[in-house]
C-alpha atoms as a PDB file:
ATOM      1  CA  UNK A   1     277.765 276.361 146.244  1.00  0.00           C
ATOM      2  CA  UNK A   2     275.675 275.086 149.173  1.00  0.00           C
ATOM      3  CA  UNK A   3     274.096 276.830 151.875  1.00  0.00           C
ATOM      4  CA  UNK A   4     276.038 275.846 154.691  1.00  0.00           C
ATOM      5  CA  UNK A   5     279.004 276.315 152.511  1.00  0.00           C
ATOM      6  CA  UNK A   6     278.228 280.398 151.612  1.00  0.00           C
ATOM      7  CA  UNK A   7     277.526 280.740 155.252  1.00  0.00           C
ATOM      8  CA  UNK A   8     281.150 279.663 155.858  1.00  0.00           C
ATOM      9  CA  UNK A   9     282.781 281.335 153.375  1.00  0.00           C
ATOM     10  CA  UNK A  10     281.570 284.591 154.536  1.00  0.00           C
ATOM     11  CA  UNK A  11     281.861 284.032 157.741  1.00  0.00           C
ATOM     12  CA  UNK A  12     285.469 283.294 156.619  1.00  0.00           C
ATOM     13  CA  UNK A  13     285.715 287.161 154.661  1.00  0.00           C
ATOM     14  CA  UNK A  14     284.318 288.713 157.942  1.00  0.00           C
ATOM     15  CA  UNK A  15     287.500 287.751 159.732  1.00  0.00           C
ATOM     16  CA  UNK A  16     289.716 288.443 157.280  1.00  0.00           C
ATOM     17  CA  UNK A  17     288.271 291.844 156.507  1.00  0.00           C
ATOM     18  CA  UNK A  18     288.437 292.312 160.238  1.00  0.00           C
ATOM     19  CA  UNK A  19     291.776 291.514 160.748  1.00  0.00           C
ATOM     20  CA  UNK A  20     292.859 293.335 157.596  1.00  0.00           C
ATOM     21  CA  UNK A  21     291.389 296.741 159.347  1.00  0.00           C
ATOM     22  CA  UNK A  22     293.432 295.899 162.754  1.00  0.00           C
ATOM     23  CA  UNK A  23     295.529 299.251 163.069  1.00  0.00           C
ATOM     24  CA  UNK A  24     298.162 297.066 166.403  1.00  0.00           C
ATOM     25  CA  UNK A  25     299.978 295.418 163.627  1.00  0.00           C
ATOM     26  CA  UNK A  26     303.570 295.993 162.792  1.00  0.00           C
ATOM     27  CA  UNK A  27     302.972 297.055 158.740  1.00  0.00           C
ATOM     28  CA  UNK A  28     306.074 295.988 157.796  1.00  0.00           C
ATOM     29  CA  UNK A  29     305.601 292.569 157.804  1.00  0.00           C
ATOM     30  CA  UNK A  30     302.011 290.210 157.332  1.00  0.00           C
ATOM     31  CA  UNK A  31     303.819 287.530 159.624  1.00  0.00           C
ATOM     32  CA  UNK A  32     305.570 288.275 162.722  1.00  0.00           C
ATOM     33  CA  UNK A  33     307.820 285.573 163.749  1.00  0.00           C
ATOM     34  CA  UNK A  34     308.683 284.559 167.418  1.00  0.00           C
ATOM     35  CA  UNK A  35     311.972 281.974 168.770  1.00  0.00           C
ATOM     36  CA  UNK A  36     310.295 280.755 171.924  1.00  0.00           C
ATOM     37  CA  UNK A  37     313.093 278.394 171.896  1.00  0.00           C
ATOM     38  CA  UNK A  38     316.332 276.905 169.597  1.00  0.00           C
ATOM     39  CA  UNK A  39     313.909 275.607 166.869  1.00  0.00           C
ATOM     40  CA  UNK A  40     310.564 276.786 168.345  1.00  0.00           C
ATOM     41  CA  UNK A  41     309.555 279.576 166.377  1.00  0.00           C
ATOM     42  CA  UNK A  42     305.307 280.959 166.976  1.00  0.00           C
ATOM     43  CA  UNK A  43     304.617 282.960 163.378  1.00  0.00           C
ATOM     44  CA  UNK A  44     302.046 285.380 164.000  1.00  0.00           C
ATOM     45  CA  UNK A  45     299.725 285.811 161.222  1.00  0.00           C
ATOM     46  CA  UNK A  46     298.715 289.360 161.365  1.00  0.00           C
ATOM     47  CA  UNK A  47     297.316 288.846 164.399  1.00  0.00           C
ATOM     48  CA  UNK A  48     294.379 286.916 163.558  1.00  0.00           C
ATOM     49  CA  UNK A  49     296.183 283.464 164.582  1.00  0.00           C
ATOM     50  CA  UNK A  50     298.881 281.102 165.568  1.00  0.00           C
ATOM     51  CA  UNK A  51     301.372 278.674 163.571  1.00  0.00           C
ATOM     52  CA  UNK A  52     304.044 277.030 164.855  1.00  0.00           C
ATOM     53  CA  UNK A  53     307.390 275.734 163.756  1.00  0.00           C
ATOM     54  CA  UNK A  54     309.062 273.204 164.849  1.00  0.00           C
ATOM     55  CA  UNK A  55     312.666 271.799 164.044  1.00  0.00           C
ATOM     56  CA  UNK A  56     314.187 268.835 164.409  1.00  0.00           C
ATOM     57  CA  UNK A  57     317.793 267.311 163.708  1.00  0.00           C
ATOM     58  CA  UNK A  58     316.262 265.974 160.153  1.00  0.00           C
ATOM     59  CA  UNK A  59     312.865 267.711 159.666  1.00  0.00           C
ATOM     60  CA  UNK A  60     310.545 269.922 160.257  1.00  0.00           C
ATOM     61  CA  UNK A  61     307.053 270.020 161.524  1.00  0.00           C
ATOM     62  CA  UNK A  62     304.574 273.295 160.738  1.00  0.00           C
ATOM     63  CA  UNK A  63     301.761 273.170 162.850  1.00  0.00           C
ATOM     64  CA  UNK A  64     298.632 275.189 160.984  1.00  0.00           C
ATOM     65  CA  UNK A  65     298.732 277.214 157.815  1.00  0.00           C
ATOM     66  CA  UNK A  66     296.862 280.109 159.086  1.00  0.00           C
ATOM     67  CA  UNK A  67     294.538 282.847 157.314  1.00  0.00           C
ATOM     68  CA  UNK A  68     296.127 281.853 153.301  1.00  0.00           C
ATOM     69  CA  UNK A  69     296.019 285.295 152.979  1.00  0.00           C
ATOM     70  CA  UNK A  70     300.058 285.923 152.471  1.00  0.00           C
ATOM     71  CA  UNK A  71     303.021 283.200 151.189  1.00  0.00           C
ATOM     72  CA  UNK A  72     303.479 281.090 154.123  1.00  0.00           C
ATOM     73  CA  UNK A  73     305.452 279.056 152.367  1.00  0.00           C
ATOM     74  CA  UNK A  74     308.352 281.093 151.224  1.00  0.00           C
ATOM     75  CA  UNK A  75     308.524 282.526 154.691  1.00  0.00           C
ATOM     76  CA  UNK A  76     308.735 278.572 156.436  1.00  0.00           C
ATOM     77  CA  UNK A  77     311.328 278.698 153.730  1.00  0.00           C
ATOM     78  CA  UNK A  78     313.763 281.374 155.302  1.00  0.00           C
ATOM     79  CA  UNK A  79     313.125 279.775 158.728  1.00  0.00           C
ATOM     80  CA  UNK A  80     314.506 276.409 157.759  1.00  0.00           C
ATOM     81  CA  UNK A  81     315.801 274.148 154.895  1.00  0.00           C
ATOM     82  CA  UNK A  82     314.835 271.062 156.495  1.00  0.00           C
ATOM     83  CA  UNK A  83     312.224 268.675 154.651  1.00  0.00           C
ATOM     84  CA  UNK A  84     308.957 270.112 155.785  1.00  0.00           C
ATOM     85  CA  UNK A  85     305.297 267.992 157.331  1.00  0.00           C
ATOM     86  CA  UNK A  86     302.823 270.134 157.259  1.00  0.00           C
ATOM     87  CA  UNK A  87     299.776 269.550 159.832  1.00  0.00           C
ATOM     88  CA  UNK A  88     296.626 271.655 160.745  1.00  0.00           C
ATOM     89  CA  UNK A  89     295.333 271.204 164.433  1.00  0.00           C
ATOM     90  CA  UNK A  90     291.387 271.796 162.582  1.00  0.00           C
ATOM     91  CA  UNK A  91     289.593 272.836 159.364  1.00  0.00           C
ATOM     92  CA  UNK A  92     288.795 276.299 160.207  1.00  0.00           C
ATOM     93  CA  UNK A  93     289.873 279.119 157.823  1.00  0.00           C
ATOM     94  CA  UNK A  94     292.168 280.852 160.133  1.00  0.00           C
ATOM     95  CA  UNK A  95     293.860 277.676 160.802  1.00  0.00           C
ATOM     96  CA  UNK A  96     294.100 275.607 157.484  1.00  0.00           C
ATOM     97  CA  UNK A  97     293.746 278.758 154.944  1.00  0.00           C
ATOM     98  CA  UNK A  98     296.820 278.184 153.326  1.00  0.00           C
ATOM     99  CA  UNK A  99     297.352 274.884 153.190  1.00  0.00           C
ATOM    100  CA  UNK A 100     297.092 275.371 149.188  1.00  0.00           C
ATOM    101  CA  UNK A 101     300.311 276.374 149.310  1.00  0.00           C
ATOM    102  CA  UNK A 102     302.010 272.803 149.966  1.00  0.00           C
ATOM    103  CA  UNK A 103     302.103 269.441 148.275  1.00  0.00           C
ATOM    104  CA  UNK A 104     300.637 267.539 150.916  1.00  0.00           C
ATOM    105  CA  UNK A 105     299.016 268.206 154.436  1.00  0.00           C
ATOM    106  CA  UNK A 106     297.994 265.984 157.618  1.00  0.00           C
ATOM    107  CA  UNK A 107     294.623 266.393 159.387  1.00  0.00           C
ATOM    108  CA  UNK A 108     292.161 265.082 160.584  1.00  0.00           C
ATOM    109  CA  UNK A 109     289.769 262.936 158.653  1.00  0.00           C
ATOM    110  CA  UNK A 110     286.589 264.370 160.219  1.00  0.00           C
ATOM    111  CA  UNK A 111     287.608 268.054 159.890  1.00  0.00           C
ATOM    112  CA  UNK A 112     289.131 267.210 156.024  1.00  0.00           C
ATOM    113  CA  UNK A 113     286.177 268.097 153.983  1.00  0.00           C
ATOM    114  CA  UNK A 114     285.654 271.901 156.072  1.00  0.00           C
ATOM    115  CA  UNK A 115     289.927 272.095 155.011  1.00  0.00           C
ATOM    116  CA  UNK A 116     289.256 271.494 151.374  1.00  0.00           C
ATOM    117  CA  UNK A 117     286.127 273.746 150.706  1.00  0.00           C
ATOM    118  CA  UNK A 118     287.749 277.020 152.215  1.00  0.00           C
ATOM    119  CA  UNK A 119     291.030 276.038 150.115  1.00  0.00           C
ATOM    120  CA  UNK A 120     288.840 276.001 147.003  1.00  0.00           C
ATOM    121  CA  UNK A 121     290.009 278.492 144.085  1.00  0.00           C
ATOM    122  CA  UNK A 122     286.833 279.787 143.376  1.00  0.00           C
ATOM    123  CA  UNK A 123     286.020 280.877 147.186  1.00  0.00           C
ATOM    124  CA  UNK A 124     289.985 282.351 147.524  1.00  0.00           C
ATOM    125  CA  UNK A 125     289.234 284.221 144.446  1.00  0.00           C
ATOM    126  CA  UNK A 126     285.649 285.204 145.937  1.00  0.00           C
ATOM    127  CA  UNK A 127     286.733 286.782 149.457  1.00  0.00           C
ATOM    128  CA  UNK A 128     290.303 288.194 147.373  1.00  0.00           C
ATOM    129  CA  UNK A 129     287.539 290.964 146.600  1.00  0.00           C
ATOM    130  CA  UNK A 130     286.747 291.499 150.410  1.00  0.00           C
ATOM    131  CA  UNK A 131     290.780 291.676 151.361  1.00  0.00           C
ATOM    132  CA  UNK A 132     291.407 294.371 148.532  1.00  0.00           C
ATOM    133  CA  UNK A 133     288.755 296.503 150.191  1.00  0.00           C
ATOM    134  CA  UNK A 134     291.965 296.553 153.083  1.00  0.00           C
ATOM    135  CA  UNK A 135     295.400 296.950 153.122  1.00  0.00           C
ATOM    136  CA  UNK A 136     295.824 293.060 152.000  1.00  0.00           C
ATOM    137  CA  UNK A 137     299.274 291.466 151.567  1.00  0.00           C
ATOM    138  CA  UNK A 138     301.177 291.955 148.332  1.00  0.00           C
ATOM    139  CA  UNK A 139     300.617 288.172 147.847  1.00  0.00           C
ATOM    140  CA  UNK A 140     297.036 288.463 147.185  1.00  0.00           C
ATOM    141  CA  UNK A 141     296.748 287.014 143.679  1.00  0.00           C
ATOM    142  CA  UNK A 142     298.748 284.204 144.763  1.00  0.00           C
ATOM    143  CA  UNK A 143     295.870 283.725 147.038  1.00  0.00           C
ATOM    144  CA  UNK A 144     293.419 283.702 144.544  1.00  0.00           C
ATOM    145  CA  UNK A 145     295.066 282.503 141.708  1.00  0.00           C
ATOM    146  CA  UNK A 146     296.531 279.025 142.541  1.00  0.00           C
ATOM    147  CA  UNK A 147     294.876 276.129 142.118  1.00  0.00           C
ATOM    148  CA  UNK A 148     294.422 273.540 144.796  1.00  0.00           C
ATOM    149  CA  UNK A 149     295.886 270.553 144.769  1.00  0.00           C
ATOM    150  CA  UNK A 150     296.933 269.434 148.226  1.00  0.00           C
ATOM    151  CA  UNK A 151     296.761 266.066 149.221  1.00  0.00           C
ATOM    152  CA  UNK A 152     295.072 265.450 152.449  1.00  0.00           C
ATOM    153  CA  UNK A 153     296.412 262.598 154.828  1.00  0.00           C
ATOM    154  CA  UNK A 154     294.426 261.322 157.414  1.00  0.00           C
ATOM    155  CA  UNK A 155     295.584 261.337 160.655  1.00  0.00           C
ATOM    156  CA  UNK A 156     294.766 259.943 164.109  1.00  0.00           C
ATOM    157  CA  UNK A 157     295.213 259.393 168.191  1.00  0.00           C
ATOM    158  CA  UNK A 158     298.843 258.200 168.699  1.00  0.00           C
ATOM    159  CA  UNK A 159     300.235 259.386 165.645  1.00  0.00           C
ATOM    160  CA  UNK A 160     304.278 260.035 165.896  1.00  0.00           C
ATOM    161  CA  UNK A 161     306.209 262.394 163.651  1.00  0.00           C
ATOM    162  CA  UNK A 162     309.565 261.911 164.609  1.00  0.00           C
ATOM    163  CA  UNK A 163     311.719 264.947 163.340  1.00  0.00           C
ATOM    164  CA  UNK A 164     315.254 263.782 164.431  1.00  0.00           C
ATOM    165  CA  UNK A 165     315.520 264.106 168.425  1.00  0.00           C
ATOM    166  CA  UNK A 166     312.292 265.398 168.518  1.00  0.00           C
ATOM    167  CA  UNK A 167     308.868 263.255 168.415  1.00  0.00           C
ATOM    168  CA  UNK A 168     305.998 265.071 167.903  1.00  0.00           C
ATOM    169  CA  UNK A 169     302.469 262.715 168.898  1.00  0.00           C
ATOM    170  CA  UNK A 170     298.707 263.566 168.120  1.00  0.00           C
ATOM    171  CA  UNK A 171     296.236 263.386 170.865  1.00  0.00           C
ATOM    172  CA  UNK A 172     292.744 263.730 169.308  1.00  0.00           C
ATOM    173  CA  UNK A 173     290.714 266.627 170.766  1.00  0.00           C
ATOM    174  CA  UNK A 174     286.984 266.871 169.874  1.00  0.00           C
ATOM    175  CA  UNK A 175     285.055 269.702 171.347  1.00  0.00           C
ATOM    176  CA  UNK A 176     285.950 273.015 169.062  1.00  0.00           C
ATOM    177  CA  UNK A 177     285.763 270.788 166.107  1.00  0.00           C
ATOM    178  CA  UNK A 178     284.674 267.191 165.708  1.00  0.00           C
ATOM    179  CA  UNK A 179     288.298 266.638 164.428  1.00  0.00           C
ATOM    180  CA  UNK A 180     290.414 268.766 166.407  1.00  0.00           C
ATOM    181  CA  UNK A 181     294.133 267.633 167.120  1.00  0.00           C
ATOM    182  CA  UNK A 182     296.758 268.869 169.758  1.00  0.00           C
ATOM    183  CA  UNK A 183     300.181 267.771 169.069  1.00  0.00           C
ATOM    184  CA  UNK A 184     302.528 266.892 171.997  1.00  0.00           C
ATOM    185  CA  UNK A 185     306.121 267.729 171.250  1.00  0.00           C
ATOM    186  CA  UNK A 186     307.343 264.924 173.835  1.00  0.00           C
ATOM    187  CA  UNK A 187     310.908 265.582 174.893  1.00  0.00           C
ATOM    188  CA  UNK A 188     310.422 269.613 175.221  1.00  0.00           C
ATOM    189  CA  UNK A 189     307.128 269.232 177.449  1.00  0.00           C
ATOM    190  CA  UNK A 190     305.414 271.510 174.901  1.00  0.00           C
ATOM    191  CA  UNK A 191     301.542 271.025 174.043  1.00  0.00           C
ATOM    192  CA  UNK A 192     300.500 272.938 170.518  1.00  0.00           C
ATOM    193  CA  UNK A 193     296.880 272.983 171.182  1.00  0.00           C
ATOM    194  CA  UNK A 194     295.051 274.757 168.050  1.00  0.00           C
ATOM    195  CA  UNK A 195     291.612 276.358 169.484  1.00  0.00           C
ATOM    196  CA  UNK A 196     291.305 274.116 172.469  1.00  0.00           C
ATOM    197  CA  UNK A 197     292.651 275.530 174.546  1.00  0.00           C
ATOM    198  CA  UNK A 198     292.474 279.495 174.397  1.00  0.00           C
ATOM    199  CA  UNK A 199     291.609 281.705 176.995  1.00  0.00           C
ATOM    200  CA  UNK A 200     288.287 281.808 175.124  1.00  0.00           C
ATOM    201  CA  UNK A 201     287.362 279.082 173.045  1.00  0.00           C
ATOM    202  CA  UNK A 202     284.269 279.065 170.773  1.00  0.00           C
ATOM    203  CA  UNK A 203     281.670 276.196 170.911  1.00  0.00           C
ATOM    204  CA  UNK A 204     278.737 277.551 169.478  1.00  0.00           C
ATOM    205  CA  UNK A 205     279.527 277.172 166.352  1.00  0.00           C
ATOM    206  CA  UNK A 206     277.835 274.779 163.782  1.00  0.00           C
ATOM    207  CA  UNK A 207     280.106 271.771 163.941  1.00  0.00           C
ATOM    208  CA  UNK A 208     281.106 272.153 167.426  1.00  0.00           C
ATOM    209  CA  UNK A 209     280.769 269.159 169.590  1.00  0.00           C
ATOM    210  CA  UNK A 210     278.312 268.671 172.521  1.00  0.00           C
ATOM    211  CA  UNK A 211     280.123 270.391 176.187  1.00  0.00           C
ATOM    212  CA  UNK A 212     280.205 267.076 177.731  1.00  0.00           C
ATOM    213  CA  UNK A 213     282.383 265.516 175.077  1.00  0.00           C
ATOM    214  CA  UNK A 214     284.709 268.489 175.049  1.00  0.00           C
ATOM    215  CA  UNK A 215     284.325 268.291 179.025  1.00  0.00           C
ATOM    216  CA  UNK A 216     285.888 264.635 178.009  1.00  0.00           C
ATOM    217  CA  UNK A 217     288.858 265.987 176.063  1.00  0.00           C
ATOM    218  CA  UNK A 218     289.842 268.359 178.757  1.00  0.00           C
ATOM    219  CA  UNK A 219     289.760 265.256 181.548  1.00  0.00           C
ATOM    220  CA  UNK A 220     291.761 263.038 178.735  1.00  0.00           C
ATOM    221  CA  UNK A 221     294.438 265.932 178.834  1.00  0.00           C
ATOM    222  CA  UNK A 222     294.496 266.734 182.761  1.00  0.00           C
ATOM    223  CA  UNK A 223     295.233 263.029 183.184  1.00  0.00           C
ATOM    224  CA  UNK A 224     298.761 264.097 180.961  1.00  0.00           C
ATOM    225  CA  UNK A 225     299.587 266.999 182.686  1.00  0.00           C
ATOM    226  CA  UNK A 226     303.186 265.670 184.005  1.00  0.00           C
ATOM    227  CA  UNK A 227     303.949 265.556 179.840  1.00  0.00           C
ATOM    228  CA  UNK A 228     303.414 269.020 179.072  1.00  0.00           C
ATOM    229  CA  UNK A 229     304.460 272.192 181.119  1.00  0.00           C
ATOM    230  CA  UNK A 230     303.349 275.069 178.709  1.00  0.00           C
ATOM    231  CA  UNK A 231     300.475 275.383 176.113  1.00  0.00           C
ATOM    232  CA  UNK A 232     300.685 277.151 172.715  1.00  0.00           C
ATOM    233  CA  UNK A 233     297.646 277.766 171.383  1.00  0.00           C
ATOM    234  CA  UNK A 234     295.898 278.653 168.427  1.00  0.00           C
ATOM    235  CA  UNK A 235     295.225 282.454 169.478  1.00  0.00           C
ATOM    236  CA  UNK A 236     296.770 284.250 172.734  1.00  0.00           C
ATOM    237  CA  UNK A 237     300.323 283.557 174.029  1.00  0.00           C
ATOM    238  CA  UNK A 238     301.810 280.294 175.763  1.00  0.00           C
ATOM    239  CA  UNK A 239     300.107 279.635 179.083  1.00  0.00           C
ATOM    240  CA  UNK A 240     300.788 277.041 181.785  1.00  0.00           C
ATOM    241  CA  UNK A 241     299.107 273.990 181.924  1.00  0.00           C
ATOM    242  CA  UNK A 242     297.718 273.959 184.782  1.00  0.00           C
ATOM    243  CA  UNK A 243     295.241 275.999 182.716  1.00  0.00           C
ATOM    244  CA  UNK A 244     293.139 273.015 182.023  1.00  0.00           C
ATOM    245  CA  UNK A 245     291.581 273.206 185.682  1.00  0.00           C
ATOM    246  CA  UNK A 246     290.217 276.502 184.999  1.00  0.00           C
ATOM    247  CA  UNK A 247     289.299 275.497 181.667  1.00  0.00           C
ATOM    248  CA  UNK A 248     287.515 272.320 183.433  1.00  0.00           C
ATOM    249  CA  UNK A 249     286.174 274.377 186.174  1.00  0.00           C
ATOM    250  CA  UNK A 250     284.191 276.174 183.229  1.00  0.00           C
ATOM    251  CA  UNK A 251     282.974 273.892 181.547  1.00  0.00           C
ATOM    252  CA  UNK A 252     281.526 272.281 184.548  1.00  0.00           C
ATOM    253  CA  UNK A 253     279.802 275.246 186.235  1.00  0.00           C
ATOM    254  CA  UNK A 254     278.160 275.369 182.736  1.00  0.00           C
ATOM    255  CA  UNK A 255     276.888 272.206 182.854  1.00  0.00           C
ATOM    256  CA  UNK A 256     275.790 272.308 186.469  1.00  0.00           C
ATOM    257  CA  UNK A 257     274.682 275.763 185.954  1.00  0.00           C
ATOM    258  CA  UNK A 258     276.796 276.714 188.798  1.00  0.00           C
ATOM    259  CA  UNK A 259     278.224 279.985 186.974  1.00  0.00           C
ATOM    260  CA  UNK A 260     276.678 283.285 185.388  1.00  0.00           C
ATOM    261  CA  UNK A 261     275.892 282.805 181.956  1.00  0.00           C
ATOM    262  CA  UNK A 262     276.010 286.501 180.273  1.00  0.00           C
ATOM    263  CA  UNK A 263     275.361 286.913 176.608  1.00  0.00           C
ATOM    264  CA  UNK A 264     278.020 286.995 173.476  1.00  0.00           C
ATOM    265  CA  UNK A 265     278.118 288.370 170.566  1.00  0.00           C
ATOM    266  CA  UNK A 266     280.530 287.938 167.846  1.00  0.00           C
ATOM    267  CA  UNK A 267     280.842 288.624 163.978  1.00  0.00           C
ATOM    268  CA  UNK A 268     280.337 284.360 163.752  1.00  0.00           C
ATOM    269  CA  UNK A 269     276.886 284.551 165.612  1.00  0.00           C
ATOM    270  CA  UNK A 270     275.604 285.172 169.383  1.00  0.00           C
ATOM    271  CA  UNK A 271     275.736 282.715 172.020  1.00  0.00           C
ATOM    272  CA  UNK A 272     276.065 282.759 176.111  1.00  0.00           C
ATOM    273  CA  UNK A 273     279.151 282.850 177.495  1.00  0.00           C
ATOM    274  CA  UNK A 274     280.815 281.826 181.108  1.00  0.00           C
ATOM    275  CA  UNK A 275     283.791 282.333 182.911  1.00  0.00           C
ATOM    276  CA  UNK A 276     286.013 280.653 185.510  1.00  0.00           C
ATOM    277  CA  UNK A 277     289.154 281.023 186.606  1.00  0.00           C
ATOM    278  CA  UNK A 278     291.778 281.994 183.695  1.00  0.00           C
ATOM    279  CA  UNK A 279     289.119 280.251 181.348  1.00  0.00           C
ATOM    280  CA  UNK A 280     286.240 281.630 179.566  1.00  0.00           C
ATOM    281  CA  UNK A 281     283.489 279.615 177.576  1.00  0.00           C
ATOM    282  CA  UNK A 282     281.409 280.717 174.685  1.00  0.00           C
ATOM    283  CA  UNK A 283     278.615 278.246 173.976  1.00  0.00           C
ATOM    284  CA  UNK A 284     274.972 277.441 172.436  1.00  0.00           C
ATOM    285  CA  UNK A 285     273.155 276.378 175.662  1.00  0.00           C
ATOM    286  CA  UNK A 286     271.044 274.089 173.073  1.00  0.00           C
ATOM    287  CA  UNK A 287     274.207 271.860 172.585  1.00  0.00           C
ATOM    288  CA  UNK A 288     275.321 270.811 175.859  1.00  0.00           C
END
């Protein structure tokens, strides 16, 4: 395995291990599933993340596959009988973990290759040790034990997945993740926005993109604020949209060094971090 690849995976079994020692948790359930609205429903993944599903009069769209760390796919099961897409907003771990579990899934093409290597067999199998050091799921050899076989899709700007009264349309969103997605669910005004858009978002990691280009993806989606009234994002609960000013605001007192820059430290490395407004930024002042 290569270097940058062990770095990932463990940085991968640091969250999980921290999320399996998280004591807020309801215990009787890994997944805690929310109706925001008739066909809307936000599953919680043990409080680590996000997913989303989304029903429509023919299909259904899930949006992410979480952690991997519990069966996913049996619970999208109970939820609805309608043929499933799958799609993952990014490649992280905590967002595309289980996407083993299905036949086929949509991403990104610049964020596939991150999606396959934590969806390997041999690294489930690896941080399986980690979780059992926890109180895992029950499902944790199915986590280690299946193979992968997935097919990945590309997907790109302008992409439509029309569910039956319901269109669902990519907008590409570089910044926490050269190949970060949101998806617009058109009709409902509802923006599922993976990690760009949380009341903290991370870009000091390795792959993040430069501030000004994620600067760029924030302008792209103020200019299509009259399409979306509330955000779901990838961590944190819905939030209007007017959000992305404060999220702007950031971003540019960062690169004007206009705003206090204090320091942050996290289990995925250190980094400085600003605030403004609702809207806080964590960042590697090397990679503006």
């Amino acid at each position: 395995m290569k270097k940058t690849n062990l770095k990932w995976f463990f940085l991968f079994a640091a969250l999980v291990l921290a999320e399996l020692g998280s004591s807020s948790q309801d215990t009787g359930s890994w997944f805690r599933v929310t109706e925001h609205a008739p066909g809307t429903w936000a599953i919680d993944d043990h409080g680590s993340d996000n997913m989303y599903l989304l029903e429509g009069t023919d299909s259904a769209i899930l949006i992410d596959t979480g952690l991997g760390t519990a069966d996913l796919r049996s619970l999208v099961k109970k939820l609805t009988t309608k043929p499933l897409i799958v799609v993952v907003t990014h490649g992280h771990p905590d967002h595309a973990g289980s996407d083993y579990q299905f036949e086929e899934v949509y991403l990104h093409p610049a964020d596939s290759a991150a999606a396959r290597q934590y969806n390997l067999q041999e690294i489930r199998a690896a941080s399986s040790k980690t979780m059992q050091q926890g109180e895992g799921p029950a499902e944790v050899d199915l986590y280690k034990g299946k193979p992968f076989n997935t097919r990945m899709i590309p997907v790109r700007e302008g992409r439509v997945f029309d569910l039956g009264g319901r269109k669902i349309q990519v907008i590409e969103a570089p910044g926490h993740t050269p190949g970060e997605i949101c998806l617009l669910d058109i009709g409902n005004k509802m923006l599922f926005s993976g990690d760009n858009n949380n009341q903290l978002v991370w870009l000091f990691l390795e792959n993040c993109r430069p501030l000004n280009e994620y600067l760029a993806t924030l302008e792209k989606l103020k200019a299509r604020l009259t399409e979306f009234t509330t955000i779901f994002p990838g961590h944190g609960g819905p939030i209007p949209a007017d959000f992305i000013n404060d999220q702007i605001g950031c971003v540019k007192g960062i690169l004007d060094n206009s705003l206090e820059r204090k320091t942050y430290e996290s289990f995925a490395g250190n980094a400085m971090i600003s605030t403004w407004g609702r809207a806080s930024v964590a960042f590697d002042p090397k990679n503006l």
